[in-house]
C-alpha atoms as a PDB file:
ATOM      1  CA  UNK A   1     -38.003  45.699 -19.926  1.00  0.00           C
ATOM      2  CA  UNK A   2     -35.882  46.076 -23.035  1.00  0.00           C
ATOM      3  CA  UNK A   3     -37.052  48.302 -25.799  1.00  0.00           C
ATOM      4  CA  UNK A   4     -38.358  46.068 -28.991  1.00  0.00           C
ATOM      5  CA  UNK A   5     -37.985  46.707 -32.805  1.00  0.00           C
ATOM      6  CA  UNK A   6     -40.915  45.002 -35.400  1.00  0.00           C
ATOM      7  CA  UNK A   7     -39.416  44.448 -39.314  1.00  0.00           C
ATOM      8  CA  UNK A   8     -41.619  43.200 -42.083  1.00  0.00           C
ATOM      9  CA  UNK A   9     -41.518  42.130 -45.078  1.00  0.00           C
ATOM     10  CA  UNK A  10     -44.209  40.764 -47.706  1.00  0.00           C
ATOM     11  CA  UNK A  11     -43.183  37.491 -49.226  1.00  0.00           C
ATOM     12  CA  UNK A  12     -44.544  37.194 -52.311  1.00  0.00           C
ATOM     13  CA  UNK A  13     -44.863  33.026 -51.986  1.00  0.00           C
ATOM     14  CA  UNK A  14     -47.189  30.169 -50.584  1.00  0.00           C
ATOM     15  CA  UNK A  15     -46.449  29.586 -46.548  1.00  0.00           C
ATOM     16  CA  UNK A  16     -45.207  26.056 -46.940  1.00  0.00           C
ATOM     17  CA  UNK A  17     -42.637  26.948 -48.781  1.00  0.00           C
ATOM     18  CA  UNK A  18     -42.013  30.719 -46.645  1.00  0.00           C
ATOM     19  CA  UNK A  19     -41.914  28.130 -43.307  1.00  0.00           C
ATOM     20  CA  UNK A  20     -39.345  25.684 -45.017  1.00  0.00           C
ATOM     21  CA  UNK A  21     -37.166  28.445 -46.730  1.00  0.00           C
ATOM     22  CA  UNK A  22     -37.252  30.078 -42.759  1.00  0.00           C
ATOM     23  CA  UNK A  23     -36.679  26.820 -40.884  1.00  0.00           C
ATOM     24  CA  UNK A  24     -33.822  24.533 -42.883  1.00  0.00           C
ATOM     25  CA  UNK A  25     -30.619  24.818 -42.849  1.00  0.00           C
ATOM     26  CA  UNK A  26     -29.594  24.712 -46.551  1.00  0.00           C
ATOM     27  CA  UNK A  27     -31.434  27.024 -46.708  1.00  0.00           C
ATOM     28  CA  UNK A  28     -30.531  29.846 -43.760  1.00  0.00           C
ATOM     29  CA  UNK A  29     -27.103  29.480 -45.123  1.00  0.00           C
ATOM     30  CA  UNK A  30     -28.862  31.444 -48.395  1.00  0.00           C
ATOM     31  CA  UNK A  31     -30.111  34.485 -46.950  1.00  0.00           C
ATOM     32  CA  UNK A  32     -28.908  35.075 -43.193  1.00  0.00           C
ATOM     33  CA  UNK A  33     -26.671  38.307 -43.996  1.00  0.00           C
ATOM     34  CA  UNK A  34     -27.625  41.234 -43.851  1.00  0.00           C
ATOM     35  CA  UNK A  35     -25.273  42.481 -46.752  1.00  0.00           C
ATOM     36  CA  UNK A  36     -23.349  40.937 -49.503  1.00  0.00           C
ATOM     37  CA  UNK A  37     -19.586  41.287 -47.763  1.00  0.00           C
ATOM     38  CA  UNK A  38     -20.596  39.079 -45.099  1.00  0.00           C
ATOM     39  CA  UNK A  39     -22.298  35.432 -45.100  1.00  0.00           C
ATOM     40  CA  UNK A  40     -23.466  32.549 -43.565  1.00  0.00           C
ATOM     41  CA  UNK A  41     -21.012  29.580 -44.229  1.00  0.00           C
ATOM     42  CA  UNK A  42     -23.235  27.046 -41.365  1.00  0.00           C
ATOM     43  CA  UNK A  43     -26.319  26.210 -39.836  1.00  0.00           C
ATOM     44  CA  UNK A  44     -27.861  24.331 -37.516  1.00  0.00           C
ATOM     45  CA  UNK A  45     -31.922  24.675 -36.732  1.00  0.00           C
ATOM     46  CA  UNK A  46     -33.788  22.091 -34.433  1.00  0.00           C
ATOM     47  CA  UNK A  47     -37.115  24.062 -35.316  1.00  0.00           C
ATOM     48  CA  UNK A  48     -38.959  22.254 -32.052  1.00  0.00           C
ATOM     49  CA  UNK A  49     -39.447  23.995 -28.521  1.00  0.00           C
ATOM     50  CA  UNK A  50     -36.736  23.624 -26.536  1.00  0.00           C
ATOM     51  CA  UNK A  51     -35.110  23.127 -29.452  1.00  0.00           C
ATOM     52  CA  UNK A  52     -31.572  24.939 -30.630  1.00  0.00           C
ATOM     53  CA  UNK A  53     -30.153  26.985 -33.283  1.00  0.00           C
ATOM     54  CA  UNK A  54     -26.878  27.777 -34.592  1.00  0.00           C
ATOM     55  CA  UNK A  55     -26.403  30.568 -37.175  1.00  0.00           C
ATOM     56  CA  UNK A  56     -22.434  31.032 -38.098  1.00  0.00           C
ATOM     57  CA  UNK A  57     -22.546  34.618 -39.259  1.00  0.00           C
ATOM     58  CA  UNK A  58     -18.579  35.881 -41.292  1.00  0.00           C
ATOM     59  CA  UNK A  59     -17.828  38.518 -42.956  1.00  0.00           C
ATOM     60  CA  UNK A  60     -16.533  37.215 -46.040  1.00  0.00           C
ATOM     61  CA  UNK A  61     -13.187  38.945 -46.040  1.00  0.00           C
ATOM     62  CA  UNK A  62     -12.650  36.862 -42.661  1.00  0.00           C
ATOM     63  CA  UNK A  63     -12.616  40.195 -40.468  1.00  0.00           C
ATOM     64  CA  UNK A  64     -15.663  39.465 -38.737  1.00  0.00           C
ATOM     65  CA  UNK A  65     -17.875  36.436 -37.262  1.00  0.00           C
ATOM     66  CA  UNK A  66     -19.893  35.191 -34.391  1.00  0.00           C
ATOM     67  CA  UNK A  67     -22.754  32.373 -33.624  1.00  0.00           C
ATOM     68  CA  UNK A  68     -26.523  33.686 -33.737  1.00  0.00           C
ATOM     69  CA  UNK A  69     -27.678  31.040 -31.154  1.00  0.00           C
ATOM     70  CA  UNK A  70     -31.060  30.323 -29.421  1.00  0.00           C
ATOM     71  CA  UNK A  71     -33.635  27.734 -27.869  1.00  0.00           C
ATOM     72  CA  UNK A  72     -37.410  27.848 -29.283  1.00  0.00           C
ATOM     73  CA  UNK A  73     -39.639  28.816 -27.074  1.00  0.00           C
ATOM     74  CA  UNK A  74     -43.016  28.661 -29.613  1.00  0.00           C
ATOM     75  CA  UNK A  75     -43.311  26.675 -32.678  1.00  0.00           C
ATOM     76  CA  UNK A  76     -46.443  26.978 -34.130  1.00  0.00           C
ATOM     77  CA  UNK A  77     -46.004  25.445 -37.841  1.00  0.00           C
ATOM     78  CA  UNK A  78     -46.871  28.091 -41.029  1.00  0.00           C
ATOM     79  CA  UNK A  79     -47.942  30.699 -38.279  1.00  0.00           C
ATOM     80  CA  UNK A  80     -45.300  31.624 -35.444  1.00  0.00           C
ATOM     81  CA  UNK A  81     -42.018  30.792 -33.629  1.00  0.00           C
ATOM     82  CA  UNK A  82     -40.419  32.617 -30.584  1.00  0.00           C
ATOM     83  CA  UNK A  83     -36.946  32.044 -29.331  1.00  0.00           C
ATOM     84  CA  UNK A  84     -34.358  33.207 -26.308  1.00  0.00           C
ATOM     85  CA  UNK A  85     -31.184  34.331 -27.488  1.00  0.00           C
ATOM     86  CA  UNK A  86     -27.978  33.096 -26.002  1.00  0.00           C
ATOM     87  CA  UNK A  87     -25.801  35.062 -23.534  1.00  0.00           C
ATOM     88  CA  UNK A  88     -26.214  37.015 -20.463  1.00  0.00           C
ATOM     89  CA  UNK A  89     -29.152  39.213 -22.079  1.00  0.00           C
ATOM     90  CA  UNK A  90     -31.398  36.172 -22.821  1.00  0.00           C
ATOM     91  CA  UNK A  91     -32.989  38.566 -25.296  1.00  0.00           C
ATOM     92  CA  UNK A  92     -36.223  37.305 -26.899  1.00  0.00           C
ATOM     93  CA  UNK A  93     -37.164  37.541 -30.481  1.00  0.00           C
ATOM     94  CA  UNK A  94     -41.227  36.377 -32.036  1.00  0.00           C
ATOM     95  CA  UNK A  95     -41.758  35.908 -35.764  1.00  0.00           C
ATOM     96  CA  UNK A  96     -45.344  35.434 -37.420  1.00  0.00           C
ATOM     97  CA  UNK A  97     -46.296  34.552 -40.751  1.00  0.00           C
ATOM     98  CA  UNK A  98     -49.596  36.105 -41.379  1.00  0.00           C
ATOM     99  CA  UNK A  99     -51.523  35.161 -44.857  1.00  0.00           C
ATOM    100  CA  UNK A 100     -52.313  37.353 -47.160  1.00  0.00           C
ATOM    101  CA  UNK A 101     -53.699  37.665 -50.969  1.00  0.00           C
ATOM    102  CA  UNK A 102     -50.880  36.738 -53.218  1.00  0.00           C
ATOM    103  CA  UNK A 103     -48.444  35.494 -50.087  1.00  0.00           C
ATOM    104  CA  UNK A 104     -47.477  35.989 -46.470  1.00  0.00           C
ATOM    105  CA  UNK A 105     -46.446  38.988 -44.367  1.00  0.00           C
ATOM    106  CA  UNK A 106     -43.370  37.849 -42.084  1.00  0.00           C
ATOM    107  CA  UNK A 107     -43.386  39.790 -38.684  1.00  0.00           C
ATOM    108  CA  UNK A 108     -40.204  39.855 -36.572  1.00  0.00           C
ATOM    109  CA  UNK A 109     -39.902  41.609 -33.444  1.00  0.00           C
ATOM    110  CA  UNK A 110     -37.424  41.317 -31.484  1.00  0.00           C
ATOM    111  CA  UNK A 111     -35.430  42.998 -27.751  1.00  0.00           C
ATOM    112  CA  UNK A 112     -32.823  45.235 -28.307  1.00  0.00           C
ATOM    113  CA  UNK A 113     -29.351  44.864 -27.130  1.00  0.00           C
ATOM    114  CA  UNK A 114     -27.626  47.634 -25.743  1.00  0.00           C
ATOM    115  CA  UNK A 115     -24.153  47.883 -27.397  1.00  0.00           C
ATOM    116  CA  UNK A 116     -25.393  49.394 -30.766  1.00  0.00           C
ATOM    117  CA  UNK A 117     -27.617  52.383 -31.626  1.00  0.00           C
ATOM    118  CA  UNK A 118     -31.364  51.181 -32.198  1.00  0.00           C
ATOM    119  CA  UNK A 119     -31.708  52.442 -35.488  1.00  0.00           C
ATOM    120  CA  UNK A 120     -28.336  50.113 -36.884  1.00  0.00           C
ATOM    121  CA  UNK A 121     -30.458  47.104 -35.200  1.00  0.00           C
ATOM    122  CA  UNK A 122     -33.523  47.971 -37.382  1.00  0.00           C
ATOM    123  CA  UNK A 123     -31.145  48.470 -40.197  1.00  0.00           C
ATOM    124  CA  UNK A 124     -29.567  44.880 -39.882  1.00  0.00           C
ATOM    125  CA  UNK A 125     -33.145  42.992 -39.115  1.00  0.00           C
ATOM    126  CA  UNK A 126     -34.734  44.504 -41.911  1.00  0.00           C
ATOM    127  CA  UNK A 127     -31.446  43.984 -44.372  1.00  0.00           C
ATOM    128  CA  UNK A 128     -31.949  40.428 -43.143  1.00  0.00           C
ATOM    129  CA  UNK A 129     -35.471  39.958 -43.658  1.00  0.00           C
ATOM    130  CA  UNK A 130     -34.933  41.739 -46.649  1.00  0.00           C
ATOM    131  CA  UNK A 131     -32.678  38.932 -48.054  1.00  0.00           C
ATOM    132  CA  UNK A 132     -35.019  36.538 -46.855  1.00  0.00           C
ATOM    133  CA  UNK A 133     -37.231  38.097 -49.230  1.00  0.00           C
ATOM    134  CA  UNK A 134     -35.331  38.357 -52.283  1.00  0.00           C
ATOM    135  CA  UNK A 135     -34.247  34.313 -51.382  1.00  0.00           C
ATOM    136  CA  UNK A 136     -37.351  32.783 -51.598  1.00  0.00           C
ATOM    137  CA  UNK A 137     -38.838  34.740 -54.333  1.00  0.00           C
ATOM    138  CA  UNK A 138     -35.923  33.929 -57.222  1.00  0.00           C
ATOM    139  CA  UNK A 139     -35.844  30.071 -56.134  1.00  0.00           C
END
């Protein structure tokens, strides 16, 4: 069994619009980076089990890029989704949105790969989550 990482962040903001900010594409393509050198210029999200993603992730200089891709395993609408990751590792990632006074707490854990060190994964989820954050609270 792979080792697993949990990020969180408090969203201060009512679920419907936490689960629509998370779930559409015009969206994604807002706040999936993890820092402000890279971005994400595309998405595609059929948020459905068994359905697939697409995240384009770039560095904006053009160094750097690769496709975040998945298939839904859970959708549970406002509360929880669960995916597989493409590629050999098939690594598996759950998110929950749990209520609370003034917003929702989002709750991503997800399977380690190997290639980096643990703590840069943390790092990158949380920066990501992070931006999630800061994205749905200014709009």
């Amino acid at each position: 069994m792979k080792p697993k990482i949990t990020v969180e962040v408090f969203v201060n903001a009512p679920i419907g619009k936490i689960w629509k900010y998370w779930s559409e594409p015009k969206h994604i393509v807002n706040w999936n980076f993890a820092s402000d050198d890279w971005c994400a210029p595309e998405a595609v999200n059929d948020l459905r089990i068994r359905g697939k993603f697409n995240w384009r992730m770039e560095a904006k200089d053009g160094s750097a890029g690769f496709d975040f891709e998945g298939t839904y395993t859970i959708v549970e609408e406002n509360r929880r989704i669960a995916y597989v990751m493409e590629g050999v590792d098939a690594r598996t990632v759950s998110i929950k949105f749990v209520l609370e006074e003034g917003g929702c707490k989002v709750v991503e854990t997800f399977e380690t790969e190997e290639e980096n060190p643990l703590e840069m994964q943390r790092f990158g989820w949380q920066a990501i989550l992070d931006n999630f954050k800061k994205y749905v609270e200014k709009n």
